[in-house]
N, C-alpha and C. Protein backbone atom coordinates (compact mmCIF):
# COMPACT_ATOMS: atom_id res chain seq x y z
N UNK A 1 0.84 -1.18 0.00
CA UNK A 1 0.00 0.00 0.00
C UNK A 1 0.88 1.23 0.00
N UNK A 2 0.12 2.62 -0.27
CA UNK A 2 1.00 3.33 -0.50
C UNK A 2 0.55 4.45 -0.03
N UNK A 3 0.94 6.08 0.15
CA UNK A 3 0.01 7.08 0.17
C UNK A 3 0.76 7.99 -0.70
N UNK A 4 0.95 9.54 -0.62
CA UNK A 4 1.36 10.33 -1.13
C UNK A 4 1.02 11.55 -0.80
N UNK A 5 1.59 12.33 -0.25
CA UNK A 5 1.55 13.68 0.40
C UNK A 5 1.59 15.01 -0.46
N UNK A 6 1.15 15.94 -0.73
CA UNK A 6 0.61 16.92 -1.36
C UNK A 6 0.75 18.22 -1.08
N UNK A 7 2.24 18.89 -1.51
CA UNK A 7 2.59 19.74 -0.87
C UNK A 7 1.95 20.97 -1.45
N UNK A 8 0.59 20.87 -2.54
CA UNK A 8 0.54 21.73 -3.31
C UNK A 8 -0.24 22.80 -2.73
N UNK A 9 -0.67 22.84 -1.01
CA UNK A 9 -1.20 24.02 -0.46
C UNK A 9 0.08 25.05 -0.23
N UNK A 10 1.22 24.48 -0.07
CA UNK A 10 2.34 24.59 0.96
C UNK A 10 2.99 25.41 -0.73
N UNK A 11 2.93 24.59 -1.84
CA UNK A 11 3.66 24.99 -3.09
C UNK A 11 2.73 26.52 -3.41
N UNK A 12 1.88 26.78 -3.07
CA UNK A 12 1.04 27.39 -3.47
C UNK A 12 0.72 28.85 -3.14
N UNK A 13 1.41 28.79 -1.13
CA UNK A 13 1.27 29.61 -0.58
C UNK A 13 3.06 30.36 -0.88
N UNK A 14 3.85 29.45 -1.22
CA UNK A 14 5.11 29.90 -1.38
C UNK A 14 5.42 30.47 -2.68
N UNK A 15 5.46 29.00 -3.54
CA UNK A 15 5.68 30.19 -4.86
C UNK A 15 4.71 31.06 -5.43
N UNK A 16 3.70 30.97 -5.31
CA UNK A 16 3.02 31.62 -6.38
C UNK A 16 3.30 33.04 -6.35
N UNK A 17 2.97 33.54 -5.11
CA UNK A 17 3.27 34.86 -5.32
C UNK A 17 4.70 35.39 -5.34
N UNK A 18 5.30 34.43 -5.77
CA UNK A 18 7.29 35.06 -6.37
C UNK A 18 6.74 35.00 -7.93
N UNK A 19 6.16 33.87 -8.47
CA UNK A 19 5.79 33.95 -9.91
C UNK A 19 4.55 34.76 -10.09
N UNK A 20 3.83 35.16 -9.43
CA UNK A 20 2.71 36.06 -9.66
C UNK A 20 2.00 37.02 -8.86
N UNK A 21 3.17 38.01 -8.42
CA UNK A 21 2.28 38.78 -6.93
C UNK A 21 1.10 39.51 -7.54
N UNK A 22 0.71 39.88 -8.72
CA UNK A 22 -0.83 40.32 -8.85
C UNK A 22 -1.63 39.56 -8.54
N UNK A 23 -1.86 38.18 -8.39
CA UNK A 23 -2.56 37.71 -8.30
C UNK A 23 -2.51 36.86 -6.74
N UNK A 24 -1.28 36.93 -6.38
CA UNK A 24 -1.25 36.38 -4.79
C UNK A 24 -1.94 37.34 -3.95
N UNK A 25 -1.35 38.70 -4.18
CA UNK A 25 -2.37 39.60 -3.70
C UNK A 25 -3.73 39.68 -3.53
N UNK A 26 -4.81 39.83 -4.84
CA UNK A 26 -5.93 39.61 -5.14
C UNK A 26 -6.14 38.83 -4.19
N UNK A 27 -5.70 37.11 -4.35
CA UNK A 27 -6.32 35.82 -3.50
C UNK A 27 -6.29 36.26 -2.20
N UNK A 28 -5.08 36.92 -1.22
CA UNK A 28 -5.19 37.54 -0.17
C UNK A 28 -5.74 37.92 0.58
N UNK A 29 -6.61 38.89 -0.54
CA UNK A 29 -7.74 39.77 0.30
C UNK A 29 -8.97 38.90 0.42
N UNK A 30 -9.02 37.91 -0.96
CA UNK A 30 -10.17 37.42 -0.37
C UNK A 30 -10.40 36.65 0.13
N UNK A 31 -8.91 35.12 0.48
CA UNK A 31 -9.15 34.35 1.48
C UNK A 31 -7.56 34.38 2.21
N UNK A 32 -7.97 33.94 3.47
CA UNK A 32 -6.69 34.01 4.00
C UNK A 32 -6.10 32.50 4.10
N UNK A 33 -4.87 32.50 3.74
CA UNK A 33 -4.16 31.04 3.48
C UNK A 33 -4.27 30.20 5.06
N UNK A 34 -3.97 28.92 4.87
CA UNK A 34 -4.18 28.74 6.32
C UNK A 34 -2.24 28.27 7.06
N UNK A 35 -2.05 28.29 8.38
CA UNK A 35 -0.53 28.80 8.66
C UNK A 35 -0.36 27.03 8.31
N UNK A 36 1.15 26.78 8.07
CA UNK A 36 1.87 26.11 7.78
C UNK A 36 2.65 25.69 9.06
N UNK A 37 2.74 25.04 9.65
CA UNK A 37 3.06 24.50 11.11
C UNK A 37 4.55 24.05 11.04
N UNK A 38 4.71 23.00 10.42
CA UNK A 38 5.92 22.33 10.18
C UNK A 38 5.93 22.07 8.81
N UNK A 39 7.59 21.82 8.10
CA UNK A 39 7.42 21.38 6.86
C UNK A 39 8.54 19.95 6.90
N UNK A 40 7.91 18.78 6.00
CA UNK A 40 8.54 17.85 6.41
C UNK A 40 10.20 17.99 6.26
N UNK A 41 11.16 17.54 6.86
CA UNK A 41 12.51 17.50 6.50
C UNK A 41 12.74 16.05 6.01
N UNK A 42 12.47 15.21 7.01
CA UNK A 42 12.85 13.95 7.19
C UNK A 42 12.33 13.18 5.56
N UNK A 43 13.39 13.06 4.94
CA UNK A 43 12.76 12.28 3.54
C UNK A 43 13.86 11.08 2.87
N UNK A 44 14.21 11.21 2.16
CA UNK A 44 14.87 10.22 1.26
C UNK A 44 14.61 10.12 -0.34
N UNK A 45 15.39 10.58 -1.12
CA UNK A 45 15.28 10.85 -2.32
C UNK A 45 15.55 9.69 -2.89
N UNK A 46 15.28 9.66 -3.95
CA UNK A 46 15.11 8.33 -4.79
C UNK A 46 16.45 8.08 -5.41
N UNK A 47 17.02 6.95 -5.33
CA UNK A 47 18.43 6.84 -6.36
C UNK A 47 18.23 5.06 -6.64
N UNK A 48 18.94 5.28 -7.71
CA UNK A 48 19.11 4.14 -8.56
C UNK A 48 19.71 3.39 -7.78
N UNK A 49 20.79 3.56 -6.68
CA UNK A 49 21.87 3.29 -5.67
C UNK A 49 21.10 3.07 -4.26
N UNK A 50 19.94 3.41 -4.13
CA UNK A 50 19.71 3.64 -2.63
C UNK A 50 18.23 2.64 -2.69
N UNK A 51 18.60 1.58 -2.85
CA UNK A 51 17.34 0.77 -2.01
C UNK A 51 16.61 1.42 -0.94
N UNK A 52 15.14 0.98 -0.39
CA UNK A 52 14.76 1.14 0.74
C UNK A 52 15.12 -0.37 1.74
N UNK A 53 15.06 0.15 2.89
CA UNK A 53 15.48 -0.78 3.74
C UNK A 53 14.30 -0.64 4.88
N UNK A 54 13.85 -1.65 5.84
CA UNK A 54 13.20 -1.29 6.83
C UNK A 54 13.20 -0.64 7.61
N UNK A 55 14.68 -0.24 8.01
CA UNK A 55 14.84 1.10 8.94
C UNK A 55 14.22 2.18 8.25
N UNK A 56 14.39 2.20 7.09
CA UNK A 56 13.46 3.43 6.57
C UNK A 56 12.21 3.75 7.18
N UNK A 57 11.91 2.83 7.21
CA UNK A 57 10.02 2.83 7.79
C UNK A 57 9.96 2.84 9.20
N UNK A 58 9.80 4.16 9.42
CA UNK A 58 9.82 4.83 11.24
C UNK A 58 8.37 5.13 11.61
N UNK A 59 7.55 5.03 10.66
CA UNK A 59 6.33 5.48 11.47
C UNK A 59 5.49 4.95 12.11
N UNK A 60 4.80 4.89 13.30
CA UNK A 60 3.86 4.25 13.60
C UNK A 60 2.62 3.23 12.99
N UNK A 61 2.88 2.07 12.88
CA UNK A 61 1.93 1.02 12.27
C UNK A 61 0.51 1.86 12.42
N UNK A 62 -0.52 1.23 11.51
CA UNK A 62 -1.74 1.68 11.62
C UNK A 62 -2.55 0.75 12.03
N UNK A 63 -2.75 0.54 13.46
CA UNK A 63 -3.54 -0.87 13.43
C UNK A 63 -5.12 -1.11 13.12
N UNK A 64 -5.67 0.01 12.72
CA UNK A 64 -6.69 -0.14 12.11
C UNK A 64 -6.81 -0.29 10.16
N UNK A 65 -5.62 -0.36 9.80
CA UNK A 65 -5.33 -0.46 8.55
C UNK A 65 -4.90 -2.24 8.09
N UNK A 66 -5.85 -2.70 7.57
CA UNK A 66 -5.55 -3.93 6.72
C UNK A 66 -4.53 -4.59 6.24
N UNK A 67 -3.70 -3.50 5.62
CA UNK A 67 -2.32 -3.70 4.68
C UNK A 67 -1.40 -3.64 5.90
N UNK A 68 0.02 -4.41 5.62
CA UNK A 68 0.90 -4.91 6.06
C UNK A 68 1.64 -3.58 6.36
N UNK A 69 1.96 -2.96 5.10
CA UNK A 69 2.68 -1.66 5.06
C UNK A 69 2.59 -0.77 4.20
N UNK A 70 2.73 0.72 4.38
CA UNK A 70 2.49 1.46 3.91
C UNK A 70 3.81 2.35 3.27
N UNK A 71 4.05 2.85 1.99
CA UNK A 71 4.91 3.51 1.77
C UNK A 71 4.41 4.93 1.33
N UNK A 72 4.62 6.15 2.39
CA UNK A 72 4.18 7.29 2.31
C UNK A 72 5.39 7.95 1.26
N UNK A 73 5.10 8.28 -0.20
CA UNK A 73 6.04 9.18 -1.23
C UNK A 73 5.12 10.55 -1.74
N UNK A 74 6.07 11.27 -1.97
CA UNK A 74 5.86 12.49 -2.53
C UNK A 74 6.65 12.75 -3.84
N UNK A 75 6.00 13.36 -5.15
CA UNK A 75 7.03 14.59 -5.79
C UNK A 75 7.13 16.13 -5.75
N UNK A 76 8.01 16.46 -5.01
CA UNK A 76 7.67 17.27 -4.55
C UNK A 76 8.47 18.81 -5.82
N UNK A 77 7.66 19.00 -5.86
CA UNK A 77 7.67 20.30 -7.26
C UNK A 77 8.17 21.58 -7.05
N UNK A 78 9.26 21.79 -7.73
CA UNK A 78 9.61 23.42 -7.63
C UNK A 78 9.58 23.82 -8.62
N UNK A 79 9.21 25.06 -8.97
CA UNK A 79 8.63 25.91 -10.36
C UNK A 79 9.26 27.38 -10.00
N UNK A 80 9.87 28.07 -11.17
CA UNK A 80 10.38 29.48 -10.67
C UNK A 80 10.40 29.99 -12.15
N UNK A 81 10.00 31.65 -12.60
CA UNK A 81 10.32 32.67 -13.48
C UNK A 81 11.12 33.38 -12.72
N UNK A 82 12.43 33.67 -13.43
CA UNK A 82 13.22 34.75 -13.04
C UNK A 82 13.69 35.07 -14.18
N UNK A 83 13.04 36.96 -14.14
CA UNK A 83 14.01 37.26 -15.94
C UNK A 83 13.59 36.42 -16.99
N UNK A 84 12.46 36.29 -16.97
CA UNK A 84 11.57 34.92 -18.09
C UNK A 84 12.45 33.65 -18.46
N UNK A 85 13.23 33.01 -17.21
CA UNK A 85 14.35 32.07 -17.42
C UNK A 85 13.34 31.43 -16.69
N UNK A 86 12.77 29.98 -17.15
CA UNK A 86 11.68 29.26 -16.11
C UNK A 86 12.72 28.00 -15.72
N UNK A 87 12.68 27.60 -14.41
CA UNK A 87 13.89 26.82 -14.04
C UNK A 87 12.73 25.72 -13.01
N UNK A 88 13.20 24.66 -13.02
CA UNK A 88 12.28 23.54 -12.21
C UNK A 88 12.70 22.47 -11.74
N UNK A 89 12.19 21.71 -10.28
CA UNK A 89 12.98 20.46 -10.28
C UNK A 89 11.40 19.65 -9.42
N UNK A 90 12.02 18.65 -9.93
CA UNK A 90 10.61 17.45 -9.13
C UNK A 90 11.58 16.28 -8.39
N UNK A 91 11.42 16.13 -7.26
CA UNK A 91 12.34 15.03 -6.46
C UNK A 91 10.92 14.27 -6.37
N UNK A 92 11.48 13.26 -6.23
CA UNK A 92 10.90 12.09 -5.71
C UNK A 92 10.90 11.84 -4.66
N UNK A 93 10.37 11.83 -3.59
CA UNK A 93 10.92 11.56 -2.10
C UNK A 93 9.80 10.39 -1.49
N UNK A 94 10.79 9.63 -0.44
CA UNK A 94 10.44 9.13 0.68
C UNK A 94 10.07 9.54 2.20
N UNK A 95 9.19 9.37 2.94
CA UNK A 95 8.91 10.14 3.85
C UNK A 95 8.45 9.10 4.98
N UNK A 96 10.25 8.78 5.50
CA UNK A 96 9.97 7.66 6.82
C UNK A 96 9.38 7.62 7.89
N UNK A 97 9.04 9.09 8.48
CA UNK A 97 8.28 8.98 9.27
C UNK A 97 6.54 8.79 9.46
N UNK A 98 6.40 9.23 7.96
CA UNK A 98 4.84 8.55 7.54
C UNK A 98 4.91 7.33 6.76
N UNK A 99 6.22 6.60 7.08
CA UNK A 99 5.86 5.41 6.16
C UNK A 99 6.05 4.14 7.01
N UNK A 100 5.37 2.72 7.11
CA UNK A 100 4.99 2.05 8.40
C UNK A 100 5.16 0.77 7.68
N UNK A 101 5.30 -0.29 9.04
CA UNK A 101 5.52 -1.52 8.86
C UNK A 101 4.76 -2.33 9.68
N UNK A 102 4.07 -3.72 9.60
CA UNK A 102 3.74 -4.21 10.73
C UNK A 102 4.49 -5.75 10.86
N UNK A 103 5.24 -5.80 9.44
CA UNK A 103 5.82 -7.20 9.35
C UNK A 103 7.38 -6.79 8.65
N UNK A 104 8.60 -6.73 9.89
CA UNK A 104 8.94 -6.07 9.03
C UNK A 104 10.43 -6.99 8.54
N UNK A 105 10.27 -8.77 8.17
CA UNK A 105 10.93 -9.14 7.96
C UNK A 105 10.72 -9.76 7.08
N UNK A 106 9.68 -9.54 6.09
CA UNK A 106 9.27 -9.62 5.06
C UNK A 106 9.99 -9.08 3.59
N UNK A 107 10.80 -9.58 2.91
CA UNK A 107 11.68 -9.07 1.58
C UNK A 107 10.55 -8.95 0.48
N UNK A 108 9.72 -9.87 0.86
CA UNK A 108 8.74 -9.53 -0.50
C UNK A 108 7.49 -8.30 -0.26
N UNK A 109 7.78 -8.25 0.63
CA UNK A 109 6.74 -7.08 1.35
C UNK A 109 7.19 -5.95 0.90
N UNK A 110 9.13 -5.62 1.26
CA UNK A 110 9.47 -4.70 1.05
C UNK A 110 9.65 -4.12 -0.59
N UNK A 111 10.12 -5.06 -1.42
CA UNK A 111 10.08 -5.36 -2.81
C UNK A 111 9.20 -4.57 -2.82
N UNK A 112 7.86 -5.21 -2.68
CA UNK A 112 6.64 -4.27 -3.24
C UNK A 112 6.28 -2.96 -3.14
N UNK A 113 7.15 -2.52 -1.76
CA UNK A 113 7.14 -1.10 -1.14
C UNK A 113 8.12 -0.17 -1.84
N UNK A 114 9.44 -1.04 -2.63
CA UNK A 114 9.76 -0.31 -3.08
C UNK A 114 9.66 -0.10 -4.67
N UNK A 115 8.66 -0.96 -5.23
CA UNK A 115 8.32 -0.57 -6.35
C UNK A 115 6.81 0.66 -6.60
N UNK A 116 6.58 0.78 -5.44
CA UNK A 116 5.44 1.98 -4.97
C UNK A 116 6.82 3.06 -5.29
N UNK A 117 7.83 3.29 -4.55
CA UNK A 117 8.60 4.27 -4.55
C UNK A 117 9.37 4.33 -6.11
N UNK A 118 9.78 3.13 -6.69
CA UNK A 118 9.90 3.27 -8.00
C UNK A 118 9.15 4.02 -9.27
N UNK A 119 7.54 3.43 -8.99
CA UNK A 119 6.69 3.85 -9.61
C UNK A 119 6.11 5.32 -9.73
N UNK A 120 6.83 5.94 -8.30
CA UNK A 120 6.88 7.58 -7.74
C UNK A 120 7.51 8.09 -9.13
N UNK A 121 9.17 7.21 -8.98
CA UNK A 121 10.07 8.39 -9.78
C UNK A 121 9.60 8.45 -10.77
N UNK A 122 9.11 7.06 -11.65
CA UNK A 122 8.42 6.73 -12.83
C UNK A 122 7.51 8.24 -13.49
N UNK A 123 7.09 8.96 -12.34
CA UNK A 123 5.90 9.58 -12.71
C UNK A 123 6.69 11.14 -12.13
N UNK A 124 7.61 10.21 -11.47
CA UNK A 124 8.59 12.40 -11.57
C UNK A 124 8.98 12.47 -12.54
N UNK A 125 9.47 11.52 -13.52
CA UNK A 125 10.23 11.58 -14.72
C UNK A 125 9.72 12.46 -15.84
N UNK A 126 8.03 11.71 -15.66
CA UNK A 126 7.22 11.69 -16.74
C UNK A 126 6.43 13.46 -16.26
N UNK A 127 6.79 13.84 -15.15
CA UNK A 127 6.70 15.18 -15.03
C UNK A 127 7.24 16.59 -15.17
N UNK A 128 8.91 15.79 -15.09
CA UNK A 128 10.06 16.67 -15.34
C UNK A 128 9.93 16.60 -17.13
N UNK A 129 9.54 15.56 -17.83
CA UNK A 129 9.50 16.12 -18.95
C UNK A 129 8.42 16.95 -19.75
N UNK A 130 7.02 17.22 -18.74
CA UNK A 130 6.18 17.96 -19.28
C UNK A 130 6.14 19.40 -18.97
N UNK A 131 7.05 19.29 -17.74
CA UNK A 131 7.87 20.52 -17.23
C UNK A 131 8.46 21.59 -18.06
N UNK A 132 9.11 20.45 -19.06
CA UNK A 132 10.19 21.28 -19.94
C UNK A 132 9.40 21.69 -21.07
N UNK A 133 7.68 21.23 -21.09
CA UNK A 133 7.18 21.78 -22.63
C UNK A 133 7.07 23.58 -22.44
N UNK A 134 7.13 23.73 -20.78
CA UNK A 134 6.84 25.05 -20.55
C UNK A 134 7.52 26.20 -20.24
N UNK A 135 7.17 27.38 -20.60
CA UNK A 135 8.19 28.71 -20.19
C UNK A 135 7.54 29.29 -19.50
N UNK A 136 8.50 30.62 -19.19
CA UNK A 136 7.35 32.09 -18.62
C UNK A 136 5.98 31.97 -19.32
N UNK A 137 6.20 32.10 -20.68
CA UNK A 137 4.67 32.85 -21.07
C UNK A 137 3.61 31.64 -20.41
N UNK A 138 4.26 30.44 -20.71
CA UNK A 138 2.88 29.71 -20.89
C UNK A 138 2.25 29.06 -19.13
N UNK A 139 3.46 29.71 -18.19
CA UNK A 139 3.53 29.17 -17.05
C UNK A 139 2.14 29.34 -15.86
N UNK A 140 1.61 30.50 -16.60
CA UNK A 140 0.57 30.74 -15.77
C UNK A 140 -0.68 29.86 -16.32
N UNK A 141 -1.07 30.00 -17.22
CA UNK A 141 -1.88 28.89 -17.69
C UNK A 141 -1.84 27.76 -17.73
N UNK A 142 -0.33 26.98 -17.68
CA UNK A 142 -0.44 25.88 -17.56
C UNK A 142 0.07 24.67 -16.52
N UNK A 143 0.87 25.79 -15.63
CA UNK A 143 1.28 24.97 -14.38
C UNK A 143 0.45 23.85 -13.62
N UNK A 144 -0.10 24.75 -13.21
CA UNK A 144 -1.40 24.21 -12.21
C UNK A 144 -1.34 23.27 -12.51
N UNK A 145 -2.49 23.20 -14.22
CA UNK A 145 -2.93 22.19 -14.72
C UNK A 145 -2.34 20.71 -14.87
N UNK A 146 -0.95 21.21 -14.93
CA UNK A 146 0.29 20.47 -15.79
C UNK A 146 0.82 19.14 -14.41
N UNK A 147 0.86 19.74 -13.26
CA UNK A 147 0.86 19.53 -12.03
C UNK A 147 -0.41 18.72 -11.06
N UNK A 148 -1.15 18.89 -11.21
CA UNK A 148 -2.86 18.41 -10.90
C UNK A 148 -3.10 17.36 -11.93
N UNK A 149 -2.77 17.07 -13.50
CA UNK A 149 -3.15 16.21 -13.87
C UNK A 149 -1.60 15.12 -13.44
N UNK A 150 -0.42 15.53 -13.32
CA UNK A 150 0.63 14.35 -13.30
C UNK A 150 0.13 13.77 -11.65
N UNK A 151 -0.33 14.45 -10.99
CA UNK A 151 -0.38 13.93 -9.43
C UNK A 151 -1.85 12.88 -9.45
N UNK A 152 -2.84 13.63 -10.18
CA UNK A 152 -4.07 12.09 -10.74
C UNK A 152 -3.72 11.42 -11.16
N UNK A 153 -2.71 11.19 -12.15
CA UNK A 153 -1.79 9.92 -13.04
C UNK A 153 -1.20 9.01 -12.19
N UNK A 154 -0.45 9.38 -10.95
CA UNK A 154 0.50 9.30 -10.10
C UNK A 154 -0.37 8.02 -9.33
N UNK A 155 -1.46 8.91 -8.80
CA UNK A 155 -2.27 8.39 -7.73
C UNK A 155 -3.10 6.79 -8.66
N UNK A 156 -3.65 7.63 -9.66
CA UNK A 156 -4.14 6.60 -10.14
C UNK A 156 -3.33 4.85 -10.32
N UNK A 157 -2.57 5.33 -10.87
CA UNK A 157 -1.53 4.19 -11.59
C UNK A 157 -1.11 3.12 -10.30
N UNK A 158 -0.75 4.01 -9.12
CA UNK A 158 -0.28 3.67 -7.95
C UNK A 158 -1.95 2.46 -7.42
N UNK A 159 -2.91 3.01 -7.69
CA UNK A 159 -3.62 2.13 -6.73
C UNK A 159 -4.18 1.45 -8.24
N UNK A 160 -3.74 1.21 -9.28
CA UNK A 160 -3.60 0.23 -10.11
C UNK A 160 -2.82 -1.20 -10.03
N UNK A 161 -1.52 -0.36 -9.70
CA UNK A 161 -0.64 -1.49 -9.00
C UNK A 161 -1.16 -2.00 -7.80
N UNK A 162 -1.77 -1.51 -7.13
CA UNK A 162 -2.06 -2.36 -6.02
C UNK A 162 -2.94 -3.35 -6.26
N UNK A 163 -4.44 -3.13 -6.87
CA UNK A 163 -5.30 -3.65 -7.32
C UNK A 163 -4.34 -5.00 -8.21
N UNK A 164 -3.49 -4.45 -9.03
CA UNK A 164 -3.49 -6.17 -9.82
C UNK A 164 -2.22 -6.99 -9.32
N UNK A 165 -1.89 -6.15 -8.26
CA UNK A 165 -0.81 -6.90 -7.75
C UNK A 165 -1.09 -7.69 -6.52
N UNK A 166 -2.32 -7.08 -5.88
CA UNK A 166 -3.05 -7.57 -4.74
C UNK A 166 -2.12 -7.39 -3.92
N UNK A 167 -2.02 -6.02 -3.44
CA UNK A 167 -1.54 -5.57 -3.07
C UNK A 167 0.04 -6.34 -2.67
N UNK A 168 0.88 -7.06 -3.62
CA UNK A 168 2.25 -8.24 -3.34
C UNK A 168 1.65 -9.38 -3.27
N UNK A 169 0.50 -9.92 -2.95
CA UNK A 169 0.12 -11.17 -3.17
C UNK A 169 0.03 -11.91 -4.69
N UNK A 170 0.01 -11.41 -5.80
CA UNK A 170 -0.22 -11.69 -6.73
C UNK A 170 1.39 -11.91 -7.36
N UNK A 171 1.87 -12.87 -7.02
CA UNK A 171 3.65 -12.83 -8.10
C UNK A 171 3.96 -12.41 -9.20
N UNK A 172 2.57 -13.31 -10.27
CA UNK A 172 2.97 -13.11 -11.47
C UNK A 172 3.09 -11.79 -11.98
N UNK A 173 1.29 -11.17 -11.11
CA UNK A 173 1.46 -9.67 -11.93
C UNK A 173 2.49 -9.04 -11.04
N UNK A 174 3.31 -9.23 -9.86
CA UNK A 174 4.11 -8.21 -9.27
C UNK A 174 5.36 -8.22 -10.45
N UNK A 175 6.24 -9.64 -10.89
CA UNK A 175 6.98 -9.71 -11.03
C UNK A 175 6.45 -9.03 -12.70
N UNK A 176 5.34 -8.66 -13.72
CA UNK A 176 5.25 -7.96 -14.46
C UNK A 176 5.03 -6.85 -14.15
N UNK A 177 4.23 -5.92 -13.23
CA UNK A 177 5.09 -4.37 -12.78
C UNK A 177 6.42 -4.17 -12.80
N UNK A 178 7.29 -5.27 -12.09
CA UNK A 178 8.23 -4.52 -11.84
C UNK A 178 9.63 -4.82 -13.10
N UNK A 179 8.86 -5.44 -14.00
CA UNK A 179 9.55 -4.84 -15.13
C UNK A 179 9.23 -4.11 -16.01
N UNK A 180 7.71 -4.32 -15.82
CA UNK A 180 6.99 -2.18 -17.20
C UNK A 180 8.07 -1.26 -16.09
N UNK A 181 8.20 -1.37 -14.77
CA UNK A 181 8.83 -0.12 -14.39
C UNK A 181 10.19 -0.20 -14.66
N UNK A 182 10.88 -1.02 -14.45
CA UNK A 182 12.08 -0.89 -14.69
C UNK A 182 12.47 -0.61 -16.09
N UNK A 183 12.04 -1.17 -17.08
CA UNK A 183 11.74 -0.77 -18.50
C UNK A 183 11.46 0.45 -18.45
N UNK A 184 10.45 1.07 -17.97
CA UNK A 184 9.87 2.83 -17.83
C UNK A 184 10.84 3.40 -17.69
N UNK A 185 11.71 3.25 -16.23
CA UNK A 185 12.42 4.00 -16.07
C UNK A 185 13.91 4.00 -16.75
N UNK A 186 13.87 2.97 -17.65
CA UNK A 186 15.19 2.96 -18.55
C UNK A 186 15.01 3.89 -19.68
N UNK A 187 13.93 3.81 -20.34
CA UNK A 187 13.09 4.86 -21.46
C UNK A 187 13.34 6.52 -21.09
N UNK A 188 12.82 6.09 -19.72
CA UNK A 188 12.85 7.82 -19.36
C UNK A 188 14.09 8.52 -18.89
N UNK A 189 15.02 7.73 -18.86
CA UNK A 189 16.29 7.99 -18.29
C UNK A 189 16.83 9.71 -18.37
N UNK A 190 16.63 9.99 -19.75
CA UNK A 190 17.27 11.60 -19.86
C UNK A 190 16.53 12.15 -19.23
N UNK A 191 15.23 12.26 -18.12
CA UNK A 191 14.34 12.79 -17.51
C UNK A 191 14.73 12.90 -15.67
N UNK A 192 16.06 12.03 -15.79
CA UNK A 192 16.29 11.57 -14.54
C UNK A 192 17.23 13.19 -13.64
């Protein structure tokens, strides 16, 4: 199982108004943002080199939750105009303290947890390159959008895999995810 965290109130209240104070303003007056408490630090970026391991997974089990374990990922999006130079980066991250175990000597368990986190970068990749269709001009019109539909893709696909993988119970289809992804992410490589 998996979740995914959504920094796009947090992206929203920060950049926008560096890329658009006419309009951060405007929103201002008419609603007020709500405060931002903490912002996560604790993460783990995705590398070709860096397996997940169970120490990764620090967070409190959910014992009202069904699934074995949970892998909490984010992409977390930066967008900037400066001097109509549009510059951007999308990490992939892990986030151990929202991410949980209840079995945690399980290799095939983890496998599956980390093809949830695979399937993350899969879809940072496929974001960093729709990233690049855009500049200044077109940034206001199409960020948002551009951003809101890769994070439905994201989500979707993710509880696709779960569904035909049953959630790791299913071998055959696990061991075919985890080569469309590994394949994916060989394709997408210049995206990396």
């Amino acid at each position: 199982m998996y979740t995914f965290t959504l920094f796009l109130s947090l992206w929203a209240r920060i950049l926008l108004p560096l890329l658009f104070p006419d309009a951060a303003e405007a929103s201002e007056k008419k609603t007020a943002a709500p405060v931002v408490e903490s912002i996560i630090v604790d993460q783990v970026s995705w590398s070709v080199n860096r397996r997940l391991s169970w120490e990764d997974f620090r967070g409190r089990p959910d014992d009202d939750n069904p699934h074995h374990a949970l892998t909490a990922a984010n992409l977390a999006v930066n967008a900037n105009c400066k001097d109509q130079g549009f510059t951007y980066q999308v990490n992939c991250v892990f986030l151990p303290t929202e991410s949980w175990s209840k079995n945690k000597k399980s290799e095939k368990l983890l496998e599956h947890e980390q093809l949830h986190f695979d399937l993350t970068e899969v879809h940072a990749r496929l974001l960093r390159r729709e990233l690049q269709q855009l500049n200044c001009s077109t940034l206001k019109d199409k960020l948002s959008g551009t951003v809101n539909n890769a994070f439905k893709r994201w989500k979707a696909e993710q509880d696709t895999f779960d569904t035909a993988s049953k959630h790791g119970l299913n071998a055959e289809s696990e061991r075919a995810w985890a080569a469309n992804i590994s394949q994916r992410l060989k394709a997408l490589e210049a995206y990396k």
